[in-house]
C-alpha atoms as a PDB file:
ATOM      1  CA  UNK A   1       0.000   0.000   0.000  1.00  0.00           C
ATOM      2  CA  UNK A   2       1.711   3.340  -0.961  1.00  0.00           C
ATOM      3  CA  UNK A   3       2.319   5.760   1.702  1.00  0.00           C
ATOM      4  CA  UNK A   4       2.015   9.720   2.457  1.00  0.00           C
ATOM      5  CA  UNK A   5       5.074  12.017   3.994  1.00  0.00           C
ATOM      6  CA  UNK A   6       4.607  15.367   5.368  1.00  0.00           C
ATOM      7  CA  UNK A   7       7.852  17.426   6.059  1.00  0.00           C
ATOM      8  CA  UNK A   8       7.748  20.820   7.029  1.00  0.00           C
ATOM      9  CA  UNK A   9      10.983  23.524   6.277  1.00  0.00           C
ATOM     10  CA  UNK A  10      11.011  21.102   2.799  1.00  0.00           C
ATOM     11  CA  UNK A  11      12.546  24.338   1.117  1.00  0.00           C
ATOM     12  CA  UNK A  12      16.069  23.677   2.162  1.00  0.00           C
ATOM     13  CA  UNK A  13      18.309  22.127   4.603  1.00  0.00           C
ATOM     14  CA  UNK A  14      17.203  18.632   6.253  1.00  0.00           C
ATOM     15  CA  UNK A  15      13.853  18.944   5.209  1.00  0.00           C
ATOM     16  CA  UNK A  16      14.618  19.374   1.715  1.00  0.00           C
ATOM     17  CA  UNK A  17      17.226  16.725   2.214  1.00  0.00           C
ATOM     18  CA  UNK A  18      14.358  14.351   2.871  1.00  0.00           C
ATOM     19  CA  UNK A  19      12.181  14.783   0.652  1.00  0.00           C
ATOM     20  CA  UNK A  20      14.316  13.896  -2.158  1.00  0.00           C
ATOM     21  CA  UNK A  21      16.136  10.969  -0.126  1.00  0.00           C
ATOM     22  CA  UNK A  22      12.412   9.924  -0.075  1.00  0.00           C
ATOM     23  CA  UNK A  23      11.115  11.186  -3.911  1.00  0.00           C
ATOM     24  CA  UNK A  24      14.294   9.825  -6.171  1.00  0.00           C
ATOM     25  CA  UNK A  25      13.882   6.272  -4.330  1.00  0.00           C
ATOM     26  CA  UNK A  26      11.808   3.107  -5.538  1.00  0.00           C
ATOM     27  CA  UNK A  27       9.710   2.987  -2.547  1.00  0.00           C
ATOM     28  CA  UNK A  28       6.269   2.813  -1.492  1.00  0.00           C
ATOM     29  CA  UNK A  29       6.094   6.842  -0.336  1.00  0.00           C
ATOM     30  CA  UNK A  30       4.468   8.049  -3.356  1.00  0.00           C
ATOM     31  CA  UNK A  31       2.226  11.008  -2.111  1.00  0.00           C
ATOM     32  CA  UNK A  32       4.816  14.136  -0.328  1.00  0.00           C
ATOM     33  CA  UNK A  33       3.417  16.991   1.249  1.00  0.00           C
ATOM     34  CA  UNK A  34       5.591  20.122   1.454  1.00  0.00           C
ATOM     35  CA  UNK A  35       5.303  22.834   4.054  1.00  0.00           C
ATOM     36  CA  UNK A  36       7.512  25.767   4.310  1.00  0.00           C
ATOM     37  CA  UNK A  37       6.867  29.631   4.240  1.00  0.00           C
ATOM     38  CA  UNK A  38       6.615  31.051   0.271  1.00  0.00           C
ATOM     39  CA  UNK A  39      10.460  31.957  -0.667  1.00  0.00           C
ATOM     40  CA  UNK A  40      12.084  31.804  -3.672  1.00  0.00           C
ATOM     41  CA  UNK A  41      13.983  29.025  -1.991  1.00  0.00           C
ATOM     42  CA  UNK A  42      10.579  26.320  -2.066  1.00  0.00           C
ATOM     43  CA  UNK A  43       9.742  27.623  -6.047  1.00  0.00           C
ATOM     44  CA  UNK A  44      13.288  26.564  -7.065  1.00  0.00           C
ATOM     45  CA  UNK A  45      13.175  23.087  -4.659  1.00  0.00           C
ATOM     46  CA  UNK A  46       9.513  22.283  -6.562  1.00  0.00           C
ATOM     47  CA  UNK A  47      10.517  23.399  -9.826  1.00  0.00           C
ATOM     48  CA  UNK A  48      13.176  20.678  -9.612  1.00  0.00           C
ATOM     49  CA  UNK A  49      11.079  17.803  -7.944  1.00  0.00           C
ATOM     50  CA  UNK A  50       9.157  18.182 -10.962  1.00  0.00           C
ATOM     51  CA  UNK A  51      12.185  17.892 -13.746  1.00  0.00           C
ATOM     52  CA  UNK A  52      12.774  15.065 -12.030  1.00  0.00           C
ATOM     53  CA  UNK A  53      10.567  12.669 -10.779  1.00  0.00           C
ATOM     54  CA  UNK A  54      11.132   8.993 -12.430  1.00  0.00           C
ATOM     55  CA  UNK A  55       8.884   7.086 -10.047  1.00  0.00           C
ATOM     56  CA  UNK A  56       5.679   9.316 -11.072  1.00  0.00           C
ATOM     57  CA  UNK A  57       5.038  10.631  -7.614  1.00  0.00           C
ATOM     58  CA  UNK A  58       2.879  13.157  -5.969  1.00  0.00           C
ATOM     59  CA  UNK A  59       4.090  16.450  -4.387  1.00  0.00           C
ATOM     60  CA  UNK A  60       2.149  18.948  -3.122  1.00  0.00           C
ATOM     61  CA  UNK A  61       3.274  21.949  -1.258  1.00  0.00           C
ATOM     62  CA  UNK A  62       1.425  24.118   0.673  1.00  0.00           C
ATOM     63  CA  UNK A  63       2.583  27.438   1.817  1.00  0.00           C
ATOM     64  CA  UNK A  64       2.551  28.209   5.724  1.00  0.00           C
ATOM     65  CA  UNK A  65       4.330  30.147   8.277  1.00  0.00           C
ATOM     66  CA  UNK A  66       4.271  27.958  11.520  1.00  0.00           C
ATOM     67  CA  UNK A  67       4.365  30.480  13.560  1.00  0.00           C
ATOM     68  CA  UNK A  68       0.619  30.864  12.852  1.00  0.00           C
ATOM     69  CA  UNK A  69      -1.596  28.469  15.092  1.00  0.00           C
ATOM     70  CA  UNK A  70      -4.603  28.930  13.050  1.00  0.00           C
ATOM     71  CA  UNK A  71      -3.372  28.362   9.587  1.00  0.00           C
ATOM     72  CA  UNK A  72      -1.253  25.303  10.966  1.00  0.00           C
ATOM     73  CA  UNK A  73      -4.841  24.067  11.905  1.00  0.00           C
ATOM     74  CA  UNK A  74      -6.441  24.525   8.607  1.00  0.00           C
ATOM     75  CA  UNK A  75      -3.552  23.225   6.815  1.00  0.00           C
ATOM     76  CA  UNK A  76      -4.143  19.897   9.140  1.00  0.00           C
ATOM     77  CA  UNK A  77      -7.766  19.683   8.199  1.00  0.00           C
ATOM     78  CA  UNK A  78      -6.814  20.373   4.537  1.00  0.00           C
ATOM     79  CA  UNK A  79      -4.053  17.884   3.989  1.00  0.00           C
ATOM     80  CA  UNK A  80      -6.788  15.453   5.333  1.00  0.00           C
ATOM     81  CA  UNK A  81      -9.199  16.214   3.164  1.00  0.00           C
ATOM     82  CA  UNK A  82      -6.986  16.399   0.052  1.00  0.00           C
ATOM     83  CA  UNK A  83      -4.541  13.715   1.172  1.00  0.00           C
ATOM     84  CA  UNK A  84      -6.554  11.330   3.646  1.00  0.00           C
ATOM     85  CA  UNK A  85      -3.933  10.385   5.624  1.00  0.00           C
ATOM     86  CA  UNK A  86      -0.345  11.270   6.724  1.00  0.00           C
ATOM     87  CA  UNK A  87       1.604   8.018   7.496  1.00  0.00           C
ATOM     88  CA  UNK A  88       5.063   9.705   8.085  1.00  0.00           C
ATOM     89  CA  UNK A  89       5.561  12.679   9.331  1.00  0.00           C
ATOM     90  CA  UNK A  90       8.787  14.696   9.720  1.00  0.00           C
ATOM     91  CA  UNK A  91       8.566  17.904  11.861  1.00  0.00           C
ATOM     92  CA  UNK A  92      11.275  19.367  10.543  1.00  0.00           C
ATOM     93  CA  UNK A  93      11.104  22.832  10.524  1.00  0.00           C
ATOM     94  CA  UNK A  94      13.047  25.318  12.487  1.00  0.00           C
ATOM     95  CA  UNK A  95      13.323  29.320  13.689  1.00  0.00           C
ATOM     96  CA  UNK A  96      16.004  30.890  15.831  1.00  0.00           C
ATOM     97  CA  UNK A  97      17.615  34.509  16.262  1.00  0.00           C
ATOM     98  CA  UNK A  98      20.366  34.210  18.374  1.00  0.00           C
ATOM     99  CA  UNK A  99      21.515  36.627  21.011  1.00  0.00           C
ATOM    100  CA  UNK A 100      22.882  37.004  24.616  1.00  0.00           C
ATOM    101  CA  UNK A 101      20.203  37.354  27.370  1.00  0.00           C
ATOM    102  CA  UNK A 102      20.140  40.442  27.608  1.00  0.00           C
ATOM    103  CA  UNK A 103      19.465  41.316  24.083  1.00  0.00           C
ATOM    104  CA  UNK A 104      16.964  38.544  23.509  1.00  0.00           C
ATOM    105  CA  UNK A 105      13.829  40.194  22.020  1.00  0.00           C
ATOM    106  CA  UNK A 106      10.636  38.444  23.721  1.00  0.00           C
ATOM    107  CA  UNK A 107       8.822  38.357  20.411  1.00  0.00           C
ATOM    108  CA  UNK A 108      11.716  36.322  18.537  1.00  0.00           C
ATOM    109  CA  UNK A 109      11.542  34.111  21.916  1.00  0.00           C
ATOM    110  CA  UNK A 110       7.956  33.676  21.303  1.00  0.00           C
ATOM    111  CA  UNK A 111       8.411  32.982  17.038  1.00  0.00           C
ATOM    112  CA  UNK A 112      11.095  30.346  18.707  1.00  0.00           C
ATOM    113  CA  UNK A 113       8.712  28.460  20.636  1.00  0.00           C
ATOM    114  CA  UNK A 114       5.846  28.677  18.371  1.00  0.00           C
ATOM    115  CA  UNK A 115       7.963  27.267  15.332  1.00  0.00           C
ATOM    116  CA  UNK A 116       9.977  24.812  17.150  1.00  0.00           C
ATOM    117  CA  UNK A 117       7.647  23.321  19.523  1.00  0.00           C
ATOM    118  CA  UNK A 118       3.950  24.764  19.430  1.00  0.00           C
ATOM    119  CA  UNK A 119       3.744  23.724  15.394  1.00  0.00           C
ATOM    120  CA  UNK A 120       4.606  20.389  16.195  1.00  0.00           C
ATOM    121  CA  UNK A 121       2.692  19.765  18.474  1.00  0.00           C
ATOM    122  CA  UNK A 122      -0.473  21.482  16.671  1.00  0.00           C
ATOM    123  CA  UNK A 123       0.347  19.520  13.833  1.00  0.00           C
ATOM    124  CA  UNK A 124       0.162  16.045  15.319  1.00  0.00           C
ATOM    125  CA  UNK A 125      -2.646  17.306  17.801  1.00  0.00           C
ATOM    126  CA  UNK A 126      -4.683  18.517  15.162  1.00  0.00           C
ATOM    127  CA  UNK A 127      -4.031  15.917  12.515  1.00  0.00           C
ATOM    128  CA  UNK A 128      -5.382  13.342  15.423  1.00  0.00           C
ATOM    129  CA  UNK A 129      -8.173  15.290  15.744  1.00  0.00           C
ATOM    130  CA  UNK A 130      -8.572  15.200  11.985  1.00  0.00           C
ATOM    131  CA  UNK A 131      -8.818  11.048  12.393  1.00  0.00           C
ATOM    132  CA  UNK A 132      -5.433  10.473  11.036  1.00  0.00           C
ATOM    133  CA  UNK A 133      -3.402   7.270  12.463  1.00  0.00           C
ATOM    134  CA  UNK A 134       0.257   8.022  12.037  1.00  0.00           C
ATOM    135  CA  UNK A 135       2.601   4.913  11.472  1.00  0.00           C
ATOM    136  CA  UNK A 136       5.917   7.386  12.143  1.00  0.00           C
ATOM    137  CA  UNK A 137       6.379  10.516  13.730  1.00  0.00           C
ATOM    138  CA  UNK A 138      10.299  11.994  13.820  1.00  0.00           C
ATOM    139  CA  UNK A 139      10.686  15.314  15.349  1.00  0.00           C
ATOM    140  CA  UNK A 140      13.572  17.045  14.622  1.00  0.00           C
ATOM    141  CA  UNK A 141      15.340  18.472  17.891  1.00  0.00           C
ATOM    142  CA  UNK A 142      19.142  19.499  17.990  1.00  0.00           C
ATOM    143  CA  UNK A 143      21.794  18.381  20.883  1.00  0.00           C
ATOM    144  CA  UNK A 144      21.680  22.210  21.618  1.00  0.00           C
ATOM    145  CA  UNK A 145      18.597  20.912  23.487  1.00  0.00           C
ATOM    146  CA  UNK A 146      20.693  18.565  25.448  1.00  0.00           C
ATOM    147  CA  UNK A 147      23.780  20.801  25.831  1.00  0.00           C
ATOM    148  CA  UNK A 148      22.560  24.315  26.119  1.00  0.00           C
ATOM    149  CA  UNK A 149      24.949  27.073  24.891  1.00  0.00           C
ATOM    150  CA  UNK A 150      25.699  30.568  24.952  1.00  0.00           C
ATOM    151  CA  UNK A 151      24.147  33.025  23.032  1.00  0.00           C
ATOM    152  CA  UNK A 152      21.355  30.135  21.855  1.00  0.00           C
ATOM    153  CA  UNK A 153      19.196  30.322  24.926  1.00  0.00           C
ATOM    154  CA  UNK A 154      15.935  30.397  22.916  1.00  0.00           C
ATOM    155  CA  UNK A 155      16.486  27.818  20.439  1.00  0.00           C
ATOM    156  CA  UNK A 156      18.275  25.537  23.219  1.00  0.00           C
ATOM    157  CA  UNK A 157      15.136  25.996  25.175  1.00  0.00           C
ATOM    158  CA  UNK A 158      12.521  24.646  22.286  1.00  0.00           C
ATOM    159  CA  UNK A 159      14.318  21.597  21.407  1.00  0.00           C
ATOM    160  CA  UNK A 160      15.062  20.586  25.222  1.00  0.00           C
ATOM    161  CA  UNK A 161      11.497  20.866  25.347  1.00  0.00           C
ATOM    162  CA  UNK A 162      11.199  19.313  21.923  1.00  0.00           C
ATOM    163  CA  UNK A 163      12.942  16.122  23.256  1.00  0.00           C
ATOM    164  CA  UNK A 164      10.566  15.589  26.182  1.00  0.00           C
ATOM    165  CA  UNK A 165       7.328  16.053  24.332  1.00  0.00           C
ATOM    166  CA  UNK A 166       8.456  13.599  21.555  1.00  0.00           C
ATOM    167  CA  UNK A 167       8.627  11.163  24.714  1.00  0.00           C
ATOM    168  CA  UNK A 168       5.486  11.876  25.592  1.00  0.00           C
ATOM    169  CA  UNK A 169       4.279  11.078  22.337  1.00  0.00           C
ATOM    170  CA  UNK A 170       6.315   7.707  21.849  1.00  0.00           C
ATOM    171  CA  UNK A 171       4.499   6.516  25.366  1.00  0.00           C
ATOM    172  CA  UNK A 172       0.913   7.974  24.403  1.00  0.00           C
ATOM    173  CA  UNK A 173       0.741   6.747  20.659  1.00  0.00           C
ATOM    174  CA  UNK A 174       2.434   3.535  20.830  1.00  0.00           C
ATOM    175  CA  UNK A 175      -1.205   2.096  21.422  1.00  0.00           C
ATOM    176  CA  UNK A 176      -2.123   3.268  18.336  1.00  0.00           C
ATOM    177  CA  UNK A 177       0.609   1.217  17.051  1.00  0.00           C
ATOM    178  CA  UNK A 178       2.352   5.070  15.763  1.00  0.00           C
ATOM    179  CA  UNK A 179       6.454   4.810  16.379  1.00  0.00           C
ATOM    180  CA  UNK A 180       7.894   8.408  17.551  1.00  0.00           C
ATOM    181  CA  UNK A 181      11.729   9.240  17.038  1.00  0.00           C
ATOM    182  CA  UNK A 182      13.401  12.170  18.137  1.00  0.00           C
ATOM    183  CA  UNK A 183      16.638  12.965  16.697  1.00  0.00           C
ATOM    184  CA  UNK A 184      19.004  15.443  17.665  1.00  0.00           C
ATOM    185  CA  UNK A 185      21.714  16.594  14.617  1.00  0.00           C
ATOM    186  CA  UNK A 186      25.168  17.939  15.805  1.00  0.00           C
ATOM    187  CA  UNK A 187      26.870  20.180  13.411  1.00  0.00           C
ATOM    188  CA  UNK A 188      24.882  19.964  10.305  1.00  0.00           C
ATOM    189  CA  UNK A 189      25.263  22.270   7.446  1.00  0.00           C
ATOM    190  CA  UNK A 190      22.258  24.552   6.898  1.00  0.00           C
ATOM    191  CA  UNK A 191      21.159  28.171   6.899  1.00  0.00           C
ATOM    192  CA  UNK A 192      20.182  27.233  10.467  1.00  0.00           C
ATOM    193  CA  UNK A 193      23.553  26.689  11.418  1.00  0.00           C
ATOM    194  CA  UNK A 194      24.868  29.217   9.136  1.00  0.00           C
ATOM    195  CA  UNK A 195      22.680  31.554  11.618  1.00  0.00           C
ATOM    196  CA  UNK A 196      23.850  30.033  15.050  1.00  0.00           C
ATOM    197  CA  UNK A 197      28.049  29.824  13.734  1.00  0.00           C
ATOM    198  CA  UNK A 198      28.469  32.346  10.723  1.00  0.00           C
ATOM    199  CA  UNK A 199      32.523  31.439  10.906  1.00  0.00           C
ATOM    200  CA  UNK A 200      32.201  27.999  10.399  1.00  0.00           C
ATOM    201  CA  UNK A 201      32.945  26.719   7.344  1.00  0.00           C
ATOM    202  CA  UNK A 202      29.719  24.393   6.364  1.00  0.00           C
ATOM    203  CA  UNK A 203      32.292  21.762   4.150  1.00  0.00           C
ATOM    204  CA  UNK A 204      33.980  20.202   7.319  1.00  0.00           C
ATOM    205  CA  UNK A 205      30.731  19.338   8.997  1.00  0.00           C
ATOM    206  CA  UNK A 206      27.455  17.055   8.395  1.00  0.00           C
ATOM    207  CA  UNK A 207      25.813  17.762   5.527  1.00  0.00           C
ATOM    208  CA  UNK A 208      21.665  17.610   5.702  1.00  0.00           C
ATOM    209  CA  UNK A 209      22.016  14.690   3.429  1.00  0.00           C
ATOM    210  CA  UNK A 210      23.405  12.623   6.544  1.00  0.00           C
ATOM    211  CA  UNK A 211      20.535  12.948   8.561  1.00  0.00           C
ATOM    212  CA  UNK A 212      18.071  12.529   5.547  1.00  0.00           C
ATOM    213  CA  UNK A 213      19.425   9.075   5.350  1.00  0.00           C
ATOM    214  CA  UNK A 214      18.841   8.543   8.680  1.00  0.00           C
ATOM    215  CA  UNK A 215      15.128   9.575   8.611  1.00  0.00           C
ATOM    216  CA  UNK A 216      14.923   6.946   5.530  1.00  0.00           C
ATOM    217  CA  UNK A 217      16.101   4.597   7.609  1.00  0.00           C
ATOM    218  CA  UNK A 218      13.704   4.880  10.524  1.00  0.00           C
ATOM    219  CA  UNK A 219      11.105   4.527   8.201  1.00  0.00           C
ATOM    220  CA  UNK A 220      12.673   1.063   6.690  1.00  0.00           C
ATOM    221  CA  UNK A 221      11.685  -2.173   8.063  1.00  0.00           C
ATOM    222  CA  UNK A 222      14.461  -2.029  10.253  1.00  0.00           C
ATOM    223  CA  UNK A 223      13.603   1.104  11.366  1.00  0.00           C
ATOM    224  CA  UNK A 224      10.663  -0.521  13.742  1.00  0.00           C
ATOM    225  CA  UNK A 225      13.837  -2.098  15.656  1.00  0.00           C
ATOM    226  CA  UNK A 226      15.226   1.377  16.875  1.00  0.00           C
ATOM    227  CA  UNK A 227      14.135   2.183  19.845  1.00  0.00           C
ATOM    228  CA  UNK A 228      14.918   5.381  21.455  1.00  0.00           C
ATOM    229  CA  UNK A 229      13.683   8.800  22.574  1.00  0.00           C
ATOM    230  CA  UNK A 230      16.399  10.802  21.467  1.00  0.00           C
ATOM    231  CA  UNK A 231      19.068   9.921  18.427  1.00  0.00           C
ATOM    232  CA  UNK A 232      22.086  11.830  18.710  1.00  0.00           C
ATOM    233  CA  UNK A 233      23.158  11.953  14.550  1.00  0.00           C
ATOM    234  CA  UNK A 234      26.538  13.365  14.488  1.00  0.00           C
ATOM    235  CA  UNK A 235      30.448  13.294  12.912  1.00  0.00           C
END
């Protein structure tokens, strides 16, 4: 039976990554749903999904900030209603401004939270609501939220709080026969990053592609043996 994926931030970085780990492989994820705020970034990402799709499959992005409770909620009841289901889902997406205590604005605090951890949350919440059964859930956290760091307070704080509610999750759904993974990238080579360490040169350090291979492999058949609250996915 062919299968749906959802991955939000799909312009660029991991979630991008993903997507085509998942779109350019013989598999039985046919039916992709992209979330990520309109840029130029997600036009050029779709415009090549399209010139190159040999396995005929379905994408279908929608355009959403995340930061927006409300239109996270109608995008939940439309995917249902255009989709019908969402068997893997990959909360991917990510916001941070970085800044010493001091100088953190409470507003890109509150964008922080709401993009990192409320959306998430909405989104399986909602889609639940909706009737949907997942069969995989992996939230994407950081080991900033194990180890936090100067001048990353905010972000630090969302995926520490990221990496309990996914175990929440795994305990709750597991009756409903849904597997939840957290994992937690190192040093990974996106704008992200290029926002937390603008010195760092992004060549010596995991590329997106790394952890996309990862996510494919959680949703293999020997991705039901993994168990574990929090994967730490580093060099």
């Amino acid at each position: 039976m062919s299968k749906s994926i959802m991955v939000t931030g799909a312009s660029k970085g991991i979630g991008l990554a993903t997507v085509r780990e998942f779109y350019r492989t013989d598999n039985d994820v046919t039916d992709f749903i992209l979330v990520a705020r309109d840029s130029e970034e997600f036009d050029v990402a779709l415009k090549e999904l399209a010139a190159n799709n040999p396995f005929g499959k379905r994408a279908t992005a929608y355009r959403v900030d995340l930061a927006d409770r409300d239109a996270v909620l109608d995008l939940s009841r439309h995917v249902m209603v255009a989709h019908g289901k969402v068997d893997i889902l990959v909360n991917n997406a990510g916001y941070t401004a970085p800044m010493a205590i001091q100088q953190i604005a409470f507003a890109d605090f509150e964008r922080t939270i709401a993009v990192n951890l409320y959306a998430p949350f909405t989104i399986v919440q909602s889609l639940l609501h909706n009737g949907n059964a997942f069969q995989l859930i992996v939230n994407i956290a950081s080991t900033a939220g194990i180890t936090g760091r100067s001048g990353w307070l905010t972000y630090s704080a969302s995926k520490a709080a990221l990496i309990s509610m996914s175990e929440v999750m795994k305990e709750e759904l597991a009756i409903y026969g849904t597997r939840v993974v957290c994992i937690s990238p190192g040093r990974c080579a996106t704008d992200l990053r290029r926002t937390l360490a603008p010195d760092e040169d992004p060549a010596t350090i995991m590329q997106p592609g790394h952890v996309a291979g990862v996510i494919a492999m959680l949703a293999s058949d020997i991705g039901r043996f993994v168990d574990s609250q929090n994967i730490v996915v580093r060099m």
